[in-house]
C-alpha atoms as a PDB file:
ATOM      1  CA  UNK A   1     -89.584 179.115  63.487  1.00  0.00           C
ATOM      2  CA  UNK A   2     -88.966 175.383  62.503  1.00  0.00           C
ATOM      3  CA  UNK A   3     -91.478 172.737  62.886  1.00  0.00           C
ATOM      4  CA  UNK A   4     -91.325 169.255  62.986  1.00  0.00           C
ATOM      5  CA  UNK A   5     -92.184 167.248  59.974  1.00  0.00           C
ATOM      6  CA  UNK A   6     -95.839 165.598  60.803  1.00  0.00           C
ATOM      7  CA  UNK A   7     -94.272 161.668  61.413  1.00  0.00           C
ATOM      8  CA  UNK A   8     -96.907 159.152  60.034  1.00  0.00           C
ATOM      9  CA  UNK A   9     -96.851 155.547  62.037  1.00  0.00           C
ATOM     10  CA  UNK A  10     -97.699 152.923  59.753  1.00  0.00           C
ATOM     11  CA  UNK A  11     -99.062 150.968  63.136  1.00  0.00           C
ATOM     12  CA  UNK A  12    -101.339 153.393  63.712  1.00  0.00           C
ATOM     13  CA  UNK A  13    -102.775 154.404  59.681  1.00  0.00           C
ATOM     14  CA  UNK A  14    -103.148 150.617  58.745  1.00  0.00           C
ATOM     15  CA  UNK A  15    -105.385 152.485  55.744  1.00  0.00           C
ATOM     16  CA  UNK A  16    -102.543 154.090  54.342  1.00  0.00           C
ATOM     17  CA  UNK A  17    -100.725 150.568  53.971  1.00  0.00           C
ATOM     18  CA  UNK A  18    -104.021 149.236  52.638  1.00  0.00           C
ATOM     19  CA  UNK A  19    -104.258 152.210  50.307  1.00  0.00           C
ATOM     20  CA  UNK A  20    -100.937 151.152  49.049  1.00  0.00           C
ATOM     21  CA  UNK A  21    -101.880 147.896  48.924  1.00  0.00           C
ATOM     22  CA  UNK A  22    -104.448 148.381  46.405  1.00  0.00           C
ATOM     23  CA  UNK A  23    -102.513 150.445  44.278  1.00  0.00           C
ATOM     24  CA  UNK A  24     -99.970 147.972  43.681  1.00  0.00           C
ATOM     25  CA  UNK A  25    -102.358 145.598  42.904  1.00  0.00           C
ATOM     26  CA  UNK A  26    -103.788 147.559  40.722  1.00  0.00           C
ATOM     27  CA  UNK A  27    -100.821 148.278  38.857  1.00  0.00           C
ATOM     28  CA  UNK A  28     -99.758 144.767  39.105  1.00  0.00           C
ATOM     29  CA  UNK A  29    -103.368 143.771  37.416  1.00  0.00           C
ATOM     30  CA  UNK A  30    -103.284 146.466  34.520  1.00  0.00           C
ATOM     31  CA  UNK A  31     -99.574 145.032  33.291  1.00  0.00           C
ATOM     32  CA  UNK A  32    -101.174 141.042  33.638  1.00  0.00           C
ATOM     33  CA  UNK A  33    -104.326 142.638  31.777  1.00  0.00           C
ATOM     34  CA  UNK A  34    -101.703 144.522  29.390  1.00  0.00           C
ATOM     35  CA  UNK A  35     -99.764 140.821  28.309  1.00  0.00           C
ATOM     36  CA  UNK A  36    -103.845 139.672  28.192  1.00  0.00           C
ATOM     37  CA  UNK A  37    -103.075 137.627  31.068  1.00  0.00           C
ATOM     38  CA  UNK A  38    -105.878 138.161  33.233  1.00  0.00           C
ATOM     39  CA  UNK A  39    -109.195 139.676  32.339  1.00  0.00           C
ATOM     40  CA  UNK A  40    -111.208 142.270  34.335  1.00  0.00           C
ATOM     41  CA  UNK A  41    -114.737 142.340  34.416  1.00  0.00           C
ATOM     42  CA  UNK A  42    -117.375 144.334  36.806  1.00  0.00           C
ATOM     43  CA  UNK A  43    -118.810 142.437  39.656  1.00  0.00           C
ATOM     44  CA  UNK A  44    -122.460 142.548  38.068  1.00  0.00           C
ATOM     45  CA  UNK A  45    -123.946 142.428  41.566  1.00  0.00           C
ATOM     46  CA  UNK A  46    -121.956 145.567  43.027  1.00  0.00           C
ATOM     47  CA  UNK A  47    -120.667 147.924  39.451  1.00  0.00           C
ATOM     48  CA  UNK A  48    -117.945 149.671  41.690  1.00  0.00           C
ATOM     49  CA  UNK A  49    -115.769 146.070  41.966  1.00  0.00           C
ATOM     50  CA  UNK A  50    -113.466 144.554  39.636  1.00  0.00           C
ATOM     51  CA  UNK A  51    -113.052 141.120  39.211  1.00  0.00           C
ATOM     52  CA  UNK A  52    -110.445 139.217  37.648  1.00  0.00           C
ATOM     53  CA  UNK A  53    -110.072 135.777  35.921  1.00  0.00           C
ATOM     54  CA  UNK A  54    -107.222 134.342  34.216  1.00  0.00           C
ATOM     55  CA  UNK A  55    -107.094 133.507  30.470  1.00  0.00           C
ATOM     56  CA  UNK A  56    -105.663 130.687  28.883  1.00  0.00           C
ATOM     57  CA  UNK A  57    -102.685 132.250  27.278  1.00  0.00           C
ATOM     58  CA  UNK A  58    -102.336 133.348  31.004  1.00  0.00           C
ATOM     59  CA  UNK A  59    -102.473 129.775  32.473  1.00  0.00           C
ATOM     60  CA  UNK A  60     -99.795 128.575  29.282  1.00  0.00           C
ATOM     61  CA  UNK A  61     -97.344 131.255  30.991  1.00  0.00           C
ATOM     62  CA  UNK A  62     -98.171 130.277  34.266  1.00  0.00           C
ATOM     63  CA  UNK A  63     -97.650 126.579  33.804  1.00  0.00           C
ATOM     64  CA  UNK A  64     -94.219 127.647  31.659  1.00  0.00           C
ATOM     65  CA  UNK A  65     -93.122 129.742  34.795  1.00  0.00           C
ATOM     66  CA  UNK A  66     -93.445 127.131  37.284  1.00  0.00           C
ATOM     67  CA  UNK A  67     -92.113 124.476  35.181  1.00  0.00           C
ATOM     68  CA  UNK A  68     -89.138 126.722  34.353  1.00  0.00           C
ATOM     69  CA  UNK A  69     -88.665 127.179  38.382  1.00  0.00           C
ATOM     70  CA  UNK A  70     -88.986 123.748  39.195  1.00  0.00           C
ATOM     71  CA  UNK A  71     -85.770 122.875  36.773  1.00  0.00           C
ATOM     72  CA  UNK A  72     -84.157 126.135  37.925  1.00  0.00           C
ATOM     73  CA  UNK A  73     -84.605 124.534  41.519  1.00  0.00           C
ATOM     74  CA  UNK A  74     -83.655 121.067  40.757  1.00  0.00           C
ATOM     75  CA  UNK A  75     -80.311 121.797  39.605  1.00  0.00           C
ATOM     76  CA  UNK A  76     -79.566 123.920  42.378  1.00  0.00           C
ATOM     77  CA  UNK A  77     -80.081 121.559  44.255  1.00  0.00           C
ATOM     78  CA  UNK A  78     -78.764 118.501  42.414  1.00  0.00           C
ATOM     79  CA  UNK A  79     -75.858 118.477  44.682  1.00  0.00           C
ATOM     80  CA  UNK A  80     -77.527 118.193  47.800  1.00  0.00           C
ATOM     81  CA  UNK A  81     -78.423 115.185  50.358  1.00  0.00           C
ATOM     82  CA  UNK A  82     -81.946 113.925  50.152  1.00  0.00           C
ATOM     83  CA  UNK A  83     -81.854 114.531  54.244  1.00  0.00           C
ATOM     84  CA  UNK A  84     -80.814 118.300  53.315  1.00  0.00           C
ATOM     85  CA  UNK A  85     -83.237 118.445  50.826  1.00  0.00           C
ATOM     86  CA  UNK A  86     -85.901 117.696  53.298  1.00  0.00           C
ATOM     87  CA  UNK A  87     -84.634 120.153  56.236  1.00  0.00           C
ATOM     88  CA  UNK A  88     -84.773 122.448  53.595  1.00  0.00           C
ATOM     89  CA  UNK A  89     -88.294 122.302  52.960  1.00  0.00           C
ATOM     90  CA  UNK A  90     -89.046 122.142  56.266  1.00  0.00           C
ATOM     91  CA  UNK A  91     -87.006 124.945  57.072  1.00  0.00           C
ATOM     92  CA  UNK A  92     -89.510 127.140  53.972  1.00  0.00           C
ATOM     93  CA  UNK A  93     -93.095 125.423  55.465  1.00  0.00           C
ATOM     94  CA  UNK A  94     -92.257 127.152  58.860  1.00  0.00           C
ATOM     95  CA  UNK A  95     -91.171 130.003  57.008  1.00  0.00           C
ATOM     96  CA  UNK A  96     -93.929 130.292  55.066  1.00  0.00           C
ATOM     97  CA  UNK A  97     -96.153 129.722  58.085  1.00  0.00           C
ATOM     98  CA  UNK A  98     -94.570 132.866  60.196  1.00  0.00           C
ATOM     99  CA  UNK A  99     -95.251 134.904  57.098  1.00  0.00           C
ATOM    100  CA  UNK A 100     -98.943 133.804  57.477  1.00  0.00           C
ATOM    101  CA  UNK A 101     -99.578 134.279  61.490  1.00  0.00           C
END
């Protein structure tokens, strides 16, 4: 007798996405906490929540990385109109907008 494999709707187990979620922020956070990064600490009002800040060898890499993608950007771009250069970031803030709503 063959059966069906049980089908799983992500619509309808929203806690499975979140589940994954969390996991890959989790591992996402341990390789950060890894490079030393970010440090974890224990919410001291609730013991079962981590909480993260960022260190300052963290905020050197993070202030390397987007200086390194703003020149990365510029000369991509170095070729284009300052009117296409503008349509383009409008074209990303509604974008970025339907990711949000």
């Amino acid at each position: 007798m063959s059966r069906e494999p049980h089908r799983v709707s992500w619509r309808q187990n929203s806690w499975i996405r979140l589940v994954l979620h969390i996991q890959m922020l989790l591992r996402q956070a341990a390789a950060l906490e890894a490079k030393e990064l970010i440090y974890r600490f224990t919410d001291p009002s609730d013991r079962r929540v981590s909480l993260f800040t960022i260190t300052k060898l963290g905020k050197q890499a993070l202030k390397a990385d987007q200086q390194m993608r703003l020149e990365r950007y510029e000369q991509m771009l170095k070729e284009w109109s300052i009117h296409e250069k503008e349509m383009f970031g409008e074209l990303l803030q509604r974008m970025n907008k339907a990711f949000v709503d």
